[in-house]
C-alpha atoms as a PDB file:
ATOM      1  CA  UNK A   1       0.000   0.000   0.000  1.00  0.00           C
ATOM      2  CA  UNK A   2       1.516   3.433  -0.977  1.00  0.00           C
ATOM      3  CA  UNK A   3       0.505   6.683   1.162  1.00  0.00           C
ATOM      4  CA  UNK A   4       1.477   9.676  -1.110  1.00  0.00           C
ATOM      5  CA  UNK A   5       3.118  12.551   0.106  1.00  0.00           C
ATOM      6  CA  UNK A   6       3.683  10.854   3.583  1.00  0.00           C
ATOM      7  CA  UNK A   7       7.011  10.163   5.131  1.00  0.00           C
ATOM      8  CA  UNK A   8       8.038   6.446   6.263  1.00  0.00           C
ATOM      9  CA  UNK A   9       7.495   7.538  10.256  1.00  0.00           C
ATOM     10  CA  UNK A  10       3.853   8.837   9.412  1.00  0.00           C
ATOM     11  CA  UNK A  11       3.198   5.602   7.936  1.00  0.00           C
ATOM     12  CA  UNK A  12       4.460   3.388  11.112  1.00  0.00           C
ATOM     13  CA  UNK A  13       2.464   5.824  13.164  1.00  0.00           C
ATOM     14  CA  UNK A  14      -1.038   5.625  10.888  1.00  0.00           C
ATOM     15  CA  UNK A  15      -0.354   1.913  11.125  1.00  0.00           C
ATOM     16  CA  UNK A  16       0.125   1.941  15.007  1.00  0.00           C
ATOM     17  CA  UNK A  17      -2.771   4.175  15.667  1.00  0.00           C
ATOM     18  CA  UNK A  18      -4.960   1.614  13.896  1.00  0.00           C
ATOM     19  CA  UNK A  19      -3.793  -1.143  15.454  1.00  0.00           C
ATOM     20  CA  UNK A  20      -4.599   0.890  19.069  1.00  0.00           C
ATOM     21  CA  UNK A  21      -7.573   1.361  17.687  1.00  0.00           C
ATOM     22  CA  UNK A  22      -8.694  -2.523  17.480  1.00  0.00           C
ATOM     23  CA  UNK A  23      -7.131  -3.126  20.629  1.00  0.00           C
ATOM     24  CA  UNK A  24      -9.525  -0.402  22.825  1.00  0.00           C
ATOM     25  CA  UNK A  25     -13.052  -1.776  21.862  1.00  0.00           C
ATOM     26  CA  UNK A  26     -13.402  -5.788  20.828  1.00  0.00           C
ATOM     27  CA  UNK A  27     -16.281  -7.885  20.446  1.00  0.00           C
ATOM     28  CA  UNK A  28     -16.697 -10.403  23.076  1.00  0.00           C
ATOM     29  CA  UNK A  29     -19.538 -12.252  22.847  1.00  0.00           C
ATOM     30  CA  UNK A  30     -22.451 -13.292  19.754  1.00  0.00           C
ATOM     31  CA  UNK A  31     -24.553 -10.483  21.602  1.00  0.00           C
ATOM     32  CA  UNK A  32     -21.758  -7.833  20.069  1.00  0.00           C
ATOM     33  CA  UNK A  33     -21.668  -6.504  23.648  1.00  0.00           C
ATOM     34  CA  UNK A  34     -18.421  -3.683  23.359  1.00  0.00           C
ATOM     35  CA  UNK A  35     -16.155  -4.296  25.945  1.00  0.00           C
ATOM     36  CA  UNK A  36     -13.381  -1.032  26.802  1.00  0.00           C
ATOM     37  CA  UNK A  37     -10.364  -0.615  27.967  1.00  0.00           C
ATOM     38  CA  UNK A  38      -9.494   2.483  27.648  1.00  0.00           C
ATOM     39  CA  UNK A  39     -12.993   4.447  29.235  1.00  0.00           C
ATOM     40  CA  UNK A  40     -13.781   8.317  29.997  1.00  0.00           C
ATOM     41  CA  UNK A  41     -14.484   6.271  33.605  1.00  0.00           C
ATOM     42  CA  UNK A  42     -12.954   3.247  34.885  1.00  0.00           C
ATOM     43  CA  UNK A  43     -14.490   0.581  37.223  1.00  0.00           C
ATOM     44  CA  UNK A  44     -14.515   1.021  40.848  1.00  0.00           C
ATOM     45  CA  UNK A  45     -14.062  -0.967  43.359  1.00  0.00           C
ATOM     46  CA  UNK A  46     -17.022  -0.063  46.289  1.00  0.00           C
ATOM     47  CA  UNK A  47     -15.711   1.784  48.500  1.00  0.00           C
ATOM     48  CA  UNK A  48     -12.595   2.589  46.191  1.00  0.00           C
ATOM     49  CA  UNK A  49      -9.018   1.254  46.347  1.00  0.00           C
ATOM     50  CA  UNK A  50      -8.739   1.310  50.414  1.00  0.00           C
ATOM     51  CA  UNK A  51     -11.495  -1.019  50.379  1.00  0.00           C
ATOM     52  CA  UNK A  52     -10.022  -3.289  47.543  1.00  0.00           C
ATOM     53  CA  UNK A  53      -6.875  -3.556  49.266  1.00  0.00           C
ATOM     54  CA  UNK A  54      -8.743  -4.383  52.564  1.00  0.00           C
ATOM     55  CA  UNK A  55     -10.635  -6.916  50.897  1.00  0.00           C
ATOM     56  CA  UNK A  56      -7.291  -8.365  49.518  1.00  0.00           C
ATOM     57  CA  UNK A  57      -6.040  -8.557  52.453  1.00  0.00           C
ATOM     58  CA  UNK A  58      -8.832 -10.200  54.662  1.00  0.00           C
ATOM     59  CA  UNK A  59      -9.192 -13.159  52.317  1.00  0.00           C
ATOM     60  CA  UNK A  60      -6.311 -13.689  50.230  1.00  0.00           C
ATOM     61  CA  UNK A  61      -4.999 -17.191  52.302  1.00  0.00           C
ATOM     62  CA  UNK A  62      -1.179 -17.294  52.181  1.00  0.00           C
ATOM     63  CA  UNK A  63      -0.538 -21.264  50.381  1.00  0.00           C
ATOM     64  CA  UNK A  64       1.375 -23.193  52.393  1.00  0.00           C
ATOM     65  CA  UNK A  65       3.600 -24.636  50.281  1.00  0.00           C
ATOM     66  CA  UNK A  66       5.130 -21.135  49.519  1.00  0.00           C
ATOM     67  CA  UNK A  67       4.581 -20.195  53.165  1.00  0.00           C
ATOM     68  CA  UNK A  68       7.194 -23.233  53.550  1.00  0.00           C
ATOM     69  CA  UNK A  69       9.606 -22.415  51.159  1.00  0.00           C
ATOM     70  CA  UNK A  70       9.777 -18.948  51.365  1.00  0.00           C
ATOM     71  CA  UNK A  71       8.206 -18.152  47.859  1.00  0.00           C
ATOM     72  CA  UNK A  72       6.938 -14.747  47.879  1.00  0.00           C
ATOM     73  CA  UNK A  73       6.049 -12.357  44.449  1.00  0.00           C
ATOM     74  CA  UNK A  74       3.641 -10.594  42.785  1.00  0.00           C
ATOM     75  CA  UNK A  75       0.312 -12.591  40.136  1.00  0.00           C
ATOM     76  CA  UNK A  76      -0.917 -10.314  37.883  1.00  0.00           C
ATOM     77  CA  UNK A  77      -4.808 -11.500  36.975  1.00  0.00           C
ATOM     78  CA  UNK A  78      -7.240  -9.826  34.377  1.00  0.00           C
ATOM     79  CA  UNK A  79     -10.631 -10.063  34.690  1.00  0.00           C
ATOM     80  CA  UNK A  80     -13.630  -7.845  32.687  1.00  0.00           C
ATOM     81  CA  UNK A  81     -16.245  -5.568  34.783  1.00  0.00           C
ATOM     82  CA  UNK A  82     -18.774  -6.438  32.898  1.00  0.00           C
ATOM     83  CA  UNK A  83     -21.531  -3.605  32.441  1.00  0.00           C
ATOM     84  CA  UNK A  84     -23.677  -4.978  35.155  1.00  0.00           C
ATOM     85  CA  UNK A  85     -20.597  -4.212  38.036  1.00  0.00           C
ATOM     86  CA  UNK A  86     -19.903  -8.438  37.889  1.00  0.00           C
ATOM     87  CA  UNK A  87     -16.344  -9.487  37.910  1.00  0.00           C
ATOM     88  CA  UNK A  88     -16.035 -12.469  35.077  1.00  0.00           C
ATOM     89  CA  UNK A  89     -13.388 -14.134  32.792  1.00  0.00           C
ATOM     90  CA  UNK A  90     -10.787 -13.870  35.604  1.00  0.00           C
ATOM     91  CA  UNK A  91      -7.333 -15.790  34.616  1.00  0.00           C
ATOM     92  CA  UNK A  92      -3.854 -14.990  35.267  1.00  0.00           C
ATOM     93  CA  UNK A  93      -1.012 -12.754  33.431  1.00  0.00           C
ATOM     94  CA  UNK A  94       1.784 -13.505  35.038  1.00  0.00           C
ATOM     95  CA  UNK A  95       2.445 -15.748  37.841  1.00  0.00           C
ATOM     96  CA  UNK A  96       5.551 -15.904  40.515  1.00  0.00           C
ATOM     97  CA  UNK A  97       7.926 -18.316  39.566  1.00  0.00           C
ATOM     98  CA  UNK A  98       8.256 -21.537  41.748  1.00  0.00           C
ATOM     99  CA  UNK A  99       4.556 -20.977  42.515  1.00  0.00           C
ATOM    100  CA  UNK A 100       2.300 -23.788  42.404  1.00  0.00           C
ATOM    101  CA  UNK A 101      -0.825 -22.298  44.676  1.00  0.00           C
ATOM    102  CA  UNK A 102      -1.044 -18.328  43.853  1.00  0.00           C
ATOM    103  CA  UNK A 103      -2.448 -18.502  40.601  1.00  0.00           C
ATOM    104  CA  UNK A 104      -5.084 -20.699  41.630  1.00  0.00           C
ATOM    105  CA  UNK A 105      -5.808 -18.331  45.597  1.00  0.00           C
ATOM    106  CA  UNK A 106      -5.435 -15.329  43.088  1.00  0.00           C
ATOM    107  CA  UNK A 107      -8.535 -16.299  40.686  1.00  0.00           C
ATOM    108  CA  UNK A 108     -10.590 -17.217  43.828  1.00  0.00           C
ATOM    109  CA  UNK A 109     -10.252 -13.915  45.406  1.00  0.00           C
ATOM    110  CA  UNK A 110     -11.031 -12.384  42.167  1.00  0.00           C
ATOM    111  CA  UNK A 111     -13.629 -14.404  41.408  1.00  0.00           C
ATOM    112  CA  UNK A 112     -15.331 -14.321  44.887  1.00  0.00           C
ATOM    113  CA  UNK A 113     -15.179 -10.274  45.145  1.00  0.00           C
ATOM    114  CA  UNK A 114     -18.421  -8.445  45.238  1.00  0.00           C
ATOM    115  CA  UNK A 115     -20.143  -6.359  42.355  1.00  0.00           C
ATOM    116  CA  UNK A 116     -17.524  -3.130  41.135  1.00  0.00           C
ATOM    117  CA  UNK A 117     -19.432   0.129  40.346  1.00  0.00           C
ATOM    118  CA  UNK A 118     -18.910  -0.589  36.097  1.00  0.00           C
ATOM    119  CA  UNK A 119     -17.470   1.984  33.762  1.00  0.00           C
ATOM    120  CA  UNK A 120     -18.635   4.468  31.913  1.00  0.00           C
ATOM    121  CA  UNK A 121     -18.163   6.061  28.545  1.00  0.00           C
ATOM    122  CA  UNK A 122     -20.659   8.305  27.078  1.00  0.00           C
ATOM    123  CA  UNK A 123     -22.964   8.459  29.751  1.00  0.00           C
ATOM    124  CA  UNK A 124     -23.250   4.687  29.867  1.00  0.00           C
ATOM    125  CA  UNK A 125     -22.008   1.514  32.056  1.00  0.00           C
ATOM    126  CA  UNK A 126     -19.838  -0.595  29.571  1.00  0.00           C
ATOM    127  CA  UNK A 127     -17.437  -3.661  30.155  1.00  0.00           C
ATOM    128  CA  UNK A 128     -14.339  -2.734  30.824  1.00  0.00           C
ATOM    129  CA  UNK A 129     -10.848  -4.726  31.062  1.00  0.00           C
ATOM    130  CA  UNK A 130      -9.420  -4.636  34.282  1.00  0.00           C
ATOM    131  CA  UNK A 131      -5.541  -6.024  35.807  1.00  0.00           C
ATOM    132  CA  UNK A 132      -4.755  -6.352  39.282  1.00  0.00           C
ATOM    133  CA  UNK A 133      -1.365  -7.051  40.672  1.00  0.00           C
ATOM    134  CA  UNK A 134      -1.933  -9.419  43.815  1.00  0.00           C
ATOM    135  CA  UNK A 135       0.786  -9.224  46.206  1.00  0.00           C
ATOM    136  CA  UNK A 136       2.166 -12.389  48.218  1.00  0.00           C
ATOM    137  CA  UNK A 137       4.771 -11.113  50.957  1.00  0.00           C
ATOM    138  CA  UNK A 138       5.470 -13.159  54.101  1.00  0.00           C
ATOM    139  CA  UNK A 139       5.695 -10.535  56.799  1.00  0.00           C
ATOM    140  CA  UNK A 140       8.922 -10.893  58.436  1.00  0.00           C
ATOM    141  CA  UNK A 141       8.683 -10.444  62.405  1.00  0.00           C
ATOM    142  CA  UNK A 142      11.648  -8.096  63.822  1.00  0.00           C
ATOM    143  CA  UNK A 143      13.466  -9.001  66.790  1.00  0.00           C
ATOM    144  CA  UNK A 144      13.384  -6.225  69.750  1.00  0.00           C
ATOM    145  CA  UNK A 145      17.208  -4.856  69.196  1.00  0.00           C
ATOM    146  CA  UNK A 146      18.579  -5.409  73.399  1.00  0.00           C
ATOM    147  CA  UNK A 147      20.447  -2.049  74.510  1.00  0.00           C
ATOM    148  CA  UNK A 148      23.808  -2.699  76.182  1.00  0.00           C
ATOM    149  CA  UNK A 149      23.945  -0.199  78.812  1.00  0.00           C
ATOM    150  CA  UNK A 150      27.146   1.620  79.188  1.00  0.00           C
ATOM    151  CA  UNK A 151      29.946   0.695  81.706  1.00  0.00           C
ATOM    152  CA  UNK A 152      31.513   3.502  82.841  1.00  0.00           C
END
């Protein structure tokens, strides 16, 4: 395909904008339902991210088998908001290496949350693509430090 009068950069550029393009609104199921990514607003979390992270924290179970062997990291998940505020089509995007129980405590929390206030664009709740790191630290306890009092 030949653009006239356009330089080589222009061209890359036209071609990246349309593939952006695709990638913010896809079909996703035979309904033709539009689900976003990019929105004018995204989904929230009731009660906003304080609550999210509180809810993360009271029911994400540390596995034991990492608890064991000291495996700590970070599982990415994506999930869609779906226009309704439901969390759906959870899976992972990244997982911690030597891991064989986040991934699998990471979609259960995900899946189990309640409804998300949905997005909106134009006025109007749509479905909207949403990641969410998941954090697995073992808290490490700290040892009262004794003071040696001074001989003098």
């Amino acid at each position: 395909m030949r653009f006239p009068n356009i330089s080589t950069v222009s061209k890359v550029m036209l071609f990246v904008g349309l593939l952006s393009y695709s990638s913010v609104a896809m079909s996703q199921n035979k309904e033709e339902e539009l689900m976003v990514m990019a929105v004018e607003k995204m989904p929230e979390y009731i009660g906003g991210l304080d609550s999210l992270k509180v809810y993360l924290e009271k029911n994400v179970k540390y596995p034991k088998y990492e608890k064991d062997n000291n495996i700590q990291g970070r599982v990415y998940v994506t999930f869609i908001v779906g226009k309704e505020g439901k969390v759906r089509e959870a899976r992972i995007l990244r997982s911690v290496e030597g891991s064989i129980n986040f991934d699998p405590e990471a979609l259960r929390v995900v899946n189990e949350m309640p409804d998300w206030i949905p997005g909106m664009q134009r006025g109007k709740p749509v479905s909207v693509q949403f990641n969410l790191p998941i954090n697995f630290s073992l808290k490490k306890v700290k040892k009262k430090k004794k003071r040696r009092k001074n001989k003098q």
